[in-house]
N, C-alpha and C. Protein backbone atom coordinates (compact mmCIF):
# COMPACT_ATOMS: atom_id res chain seq x y z
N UNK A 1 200.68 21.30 106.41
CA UNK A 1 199.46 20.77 105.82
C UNK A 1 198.51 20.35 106.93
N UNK A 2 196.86 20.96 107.04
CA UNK A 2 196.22 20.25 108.06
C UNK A 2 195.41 19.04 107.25
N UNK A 3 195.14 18.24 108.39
CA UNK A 3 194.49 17.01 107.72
C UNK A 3 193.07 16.79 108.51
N UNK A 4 192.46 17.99 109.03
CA UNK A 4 190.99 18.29 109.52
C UNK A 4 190.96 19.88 109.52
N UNK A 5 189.54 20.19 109.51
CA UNK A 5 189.64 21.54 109.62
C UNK A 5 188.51 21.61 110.78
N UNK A 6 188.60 22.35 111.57
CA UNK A 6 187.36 22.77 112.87
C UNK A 6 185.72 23.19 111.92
N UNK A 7 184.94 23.07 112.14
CA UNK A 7 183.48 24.20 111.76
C UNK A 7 183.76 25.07 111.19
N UNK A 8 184.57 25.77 112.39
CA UNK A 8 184.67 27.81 111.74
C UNK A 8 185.70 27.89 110.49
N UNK A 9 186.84 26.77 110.60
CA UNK A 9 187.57 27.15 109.24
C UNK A 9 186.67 26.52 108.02
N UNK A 10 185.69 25.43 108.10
CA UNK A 10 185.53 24.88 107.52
C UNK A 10 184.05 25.97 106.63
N UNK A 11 183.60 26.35 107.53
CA UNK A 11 182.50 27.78 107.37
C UNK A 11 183.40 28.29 106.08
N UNK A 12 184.42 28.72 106.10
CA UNK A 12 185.07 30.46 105.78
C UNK A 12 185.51 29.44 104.62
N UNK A 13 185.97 28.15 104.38
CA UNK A 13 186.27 27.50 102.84
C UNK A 13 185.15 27.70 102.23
N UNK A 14 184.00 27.03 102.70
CA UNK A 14 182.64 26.83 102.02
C UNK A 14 182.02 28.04 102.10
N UNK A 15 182.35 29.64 102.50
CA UNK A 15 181.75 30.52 102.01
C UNK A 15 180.43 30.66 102.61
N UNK A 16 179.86 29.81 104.15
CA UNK A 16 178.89 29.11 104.34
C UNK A 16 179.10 29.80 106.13
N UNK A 17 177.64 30.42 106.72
CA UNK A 17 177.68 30.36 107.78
C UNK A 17 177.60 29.02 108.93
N UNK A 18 177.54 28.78 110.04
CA UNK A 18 177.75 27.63 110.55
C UNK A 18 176.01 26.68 110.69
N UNK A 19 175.05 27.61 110.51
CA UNK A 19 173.70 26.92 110.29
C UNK A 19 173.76 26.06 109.10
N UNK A 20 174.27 26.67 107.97
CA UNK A 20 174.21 26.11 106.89
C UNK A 20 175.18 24.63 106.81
N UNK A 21 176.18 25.07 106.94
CA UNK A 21 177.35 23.90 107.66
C UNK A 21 176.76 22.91 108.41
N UNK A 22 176.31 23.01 109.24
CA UNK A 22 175.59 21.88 110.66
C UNK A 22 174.26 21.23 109.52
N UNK A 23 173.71 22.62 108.74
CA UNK A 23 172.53 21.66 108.12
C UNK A 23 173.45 20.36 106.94
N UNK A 24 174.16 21.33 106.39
CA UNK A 24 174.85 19.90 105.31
C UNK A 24 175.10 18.64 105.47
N UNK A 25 175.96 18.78 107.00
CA UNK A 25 176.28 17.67 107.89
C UNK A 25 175.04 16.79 107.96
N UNK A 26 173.83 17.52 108.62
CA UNK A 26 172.76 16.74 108.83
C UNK A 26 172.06 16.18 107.76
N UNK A 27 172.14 16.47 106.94
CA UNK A 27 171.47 16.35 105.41
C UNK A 27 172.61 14.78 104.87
N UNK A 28 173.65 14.86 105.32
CA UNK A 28 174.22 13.96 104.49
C UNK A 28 175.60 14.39 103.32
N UNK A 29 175.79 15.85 103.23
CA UNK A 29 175.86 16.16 101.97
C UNK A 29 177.53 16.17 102.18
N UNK A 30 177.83 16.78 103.71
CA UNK A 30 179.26 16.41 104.03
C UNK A 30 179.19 15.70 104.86
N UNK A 31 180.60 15.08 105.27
CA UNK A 31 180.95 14.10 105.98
C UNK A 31 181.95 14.81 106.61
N UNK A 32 181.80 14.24 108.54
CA UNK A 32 182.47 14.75 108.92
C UNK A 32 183.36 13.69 109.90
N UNK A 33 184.17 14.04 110.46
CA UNK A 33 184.70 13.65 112.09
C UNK A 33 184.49 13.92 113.16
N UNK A 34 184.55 13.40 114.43
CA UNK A 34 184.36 13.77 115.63
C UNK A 34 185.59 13.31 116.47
N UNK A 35 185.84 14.47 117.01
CA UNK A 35 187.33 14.60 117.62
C UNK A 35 186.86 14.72 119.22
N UNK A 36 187.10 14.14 119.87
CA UNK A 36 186.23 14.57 121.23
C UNK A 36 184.91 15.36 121.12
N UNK A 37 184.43 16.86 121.31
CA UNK A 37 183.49 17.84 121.11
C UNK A 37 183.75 18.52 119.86
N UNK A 38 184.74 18.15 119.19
CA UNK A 38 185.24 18.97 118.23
C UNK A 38 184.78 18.27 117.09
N UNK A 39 184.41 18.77 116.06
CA UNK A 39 183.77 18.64 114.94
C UNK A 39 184.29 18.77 113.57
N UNK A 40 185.37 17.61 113.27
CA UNK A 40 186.47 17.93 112.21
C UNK A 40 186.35 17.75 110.49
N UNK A 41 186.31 18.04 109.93
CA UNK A 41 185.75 17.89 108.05
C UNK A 41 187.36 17.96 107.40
N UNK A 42 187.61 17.05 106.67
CA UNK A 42 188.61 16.89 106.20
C UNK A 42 188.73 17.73 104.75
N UNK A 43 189.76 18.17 104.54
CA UNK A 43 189.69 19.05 102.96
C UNK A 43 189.25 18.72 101.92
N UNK A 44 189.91 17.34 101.89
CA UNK A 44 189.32 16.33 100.67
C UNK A 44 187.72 16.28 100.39
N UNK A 45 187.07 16.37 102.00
CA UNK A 45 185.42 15.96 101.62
C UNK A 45 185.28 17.59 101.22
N UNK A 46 185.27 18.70 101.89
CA UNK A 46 185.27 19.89 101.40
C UNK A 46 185.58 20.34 99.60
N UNK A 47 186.37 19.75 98.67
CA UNK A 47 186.81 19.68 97.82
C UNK A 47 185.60 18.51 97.08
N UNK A 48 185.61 17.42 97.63
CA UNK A 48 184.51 16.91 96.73
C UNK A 48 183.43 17.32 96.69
N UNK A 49 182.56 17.72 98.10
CA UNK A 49 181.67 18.50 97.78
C UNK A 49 181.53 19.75 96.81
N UNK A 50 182.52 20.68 96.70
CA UNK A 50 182.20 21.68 95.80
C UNK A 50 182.66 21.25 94.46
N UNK A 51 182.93 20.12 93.74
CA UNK A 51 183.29 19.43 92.92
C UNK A 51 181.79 18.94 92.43
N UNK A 52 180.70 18.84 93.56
CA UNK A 52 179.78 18.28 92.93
C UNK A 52 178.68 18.63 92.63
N UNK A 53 179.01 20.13 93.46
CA UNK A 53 177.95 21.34 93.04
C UNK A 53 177.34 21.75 91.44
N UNK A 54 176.29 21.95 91.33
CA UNK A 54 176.08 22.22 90.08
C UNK A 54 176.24 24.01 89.12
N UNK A 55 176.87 23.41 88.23
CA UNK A 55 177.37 24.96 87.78
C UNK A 55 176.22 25.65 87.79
N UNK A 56 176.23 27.23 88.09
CA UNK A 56 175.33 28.18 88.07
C UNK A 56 175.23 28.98 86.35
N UNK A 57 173.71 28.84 86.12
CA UNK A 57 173.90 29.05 84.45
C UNK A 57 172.74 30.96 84.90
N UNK A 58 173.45 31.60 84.72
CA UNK A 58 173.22 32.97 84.85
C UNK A 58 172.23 33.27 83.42
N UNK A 59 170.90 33.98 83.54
CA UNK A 59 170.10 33.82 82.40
C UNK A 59 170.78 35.75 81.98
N UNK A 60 170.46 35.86 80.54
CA UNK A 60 170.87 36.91 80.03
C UNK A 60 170.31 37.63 80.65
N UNK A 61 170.69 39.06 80.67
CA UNK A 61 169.68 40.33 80.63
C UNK A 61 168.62 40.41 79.69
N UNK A 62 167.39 40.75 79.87
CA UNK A 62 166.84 41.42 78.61
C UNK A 62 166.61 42.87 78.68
N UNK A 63 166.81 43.20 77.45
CA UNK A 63 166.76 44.86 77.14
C UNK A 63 165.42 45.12 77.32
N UNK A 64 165.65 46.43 78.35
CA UNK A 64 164.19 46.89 78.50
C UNK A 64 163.55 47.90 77.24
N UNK A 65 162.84 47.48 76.98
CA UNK A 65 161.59 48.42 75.45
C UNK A 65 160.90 50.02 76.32
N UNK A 66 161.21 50.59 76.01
CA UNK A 66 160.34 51.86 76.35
C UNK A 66 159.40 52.62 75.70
């Protein structure tokens, strides 16, 4: 079991390149650790964050008239 994950693993959970990642951080939205230079996010905050995401409501198709 790890109990931090680096940036790059933490990227490839969240589906998220590392701009986007560094912006979240900066934004507030995750919380992270600092391990010497190393930049650690624990699973748990990873997990609450996408816990608090808002569901995506996909609008129907409409049939095109010809």
């Amino acid at each position: 079991m790890k109990y931090a994950l680096t940036a790059k693993e933490a990227c490839a959970a969240l589906n998220c390149g590392k701009t986007k990642f560094y912006a979240l951080l900066g934004s507030g939205e995750l919380t992270a650790i600092r391990l010497g230079r190393k930049v650690l996010i624990k699973p748990e905050e990873i997990a609450r964050f996408m816990a608090a995401l808002p569901p995506v409501m996909t609008p129907t198709r409409r049939r095109r008239t010809a």
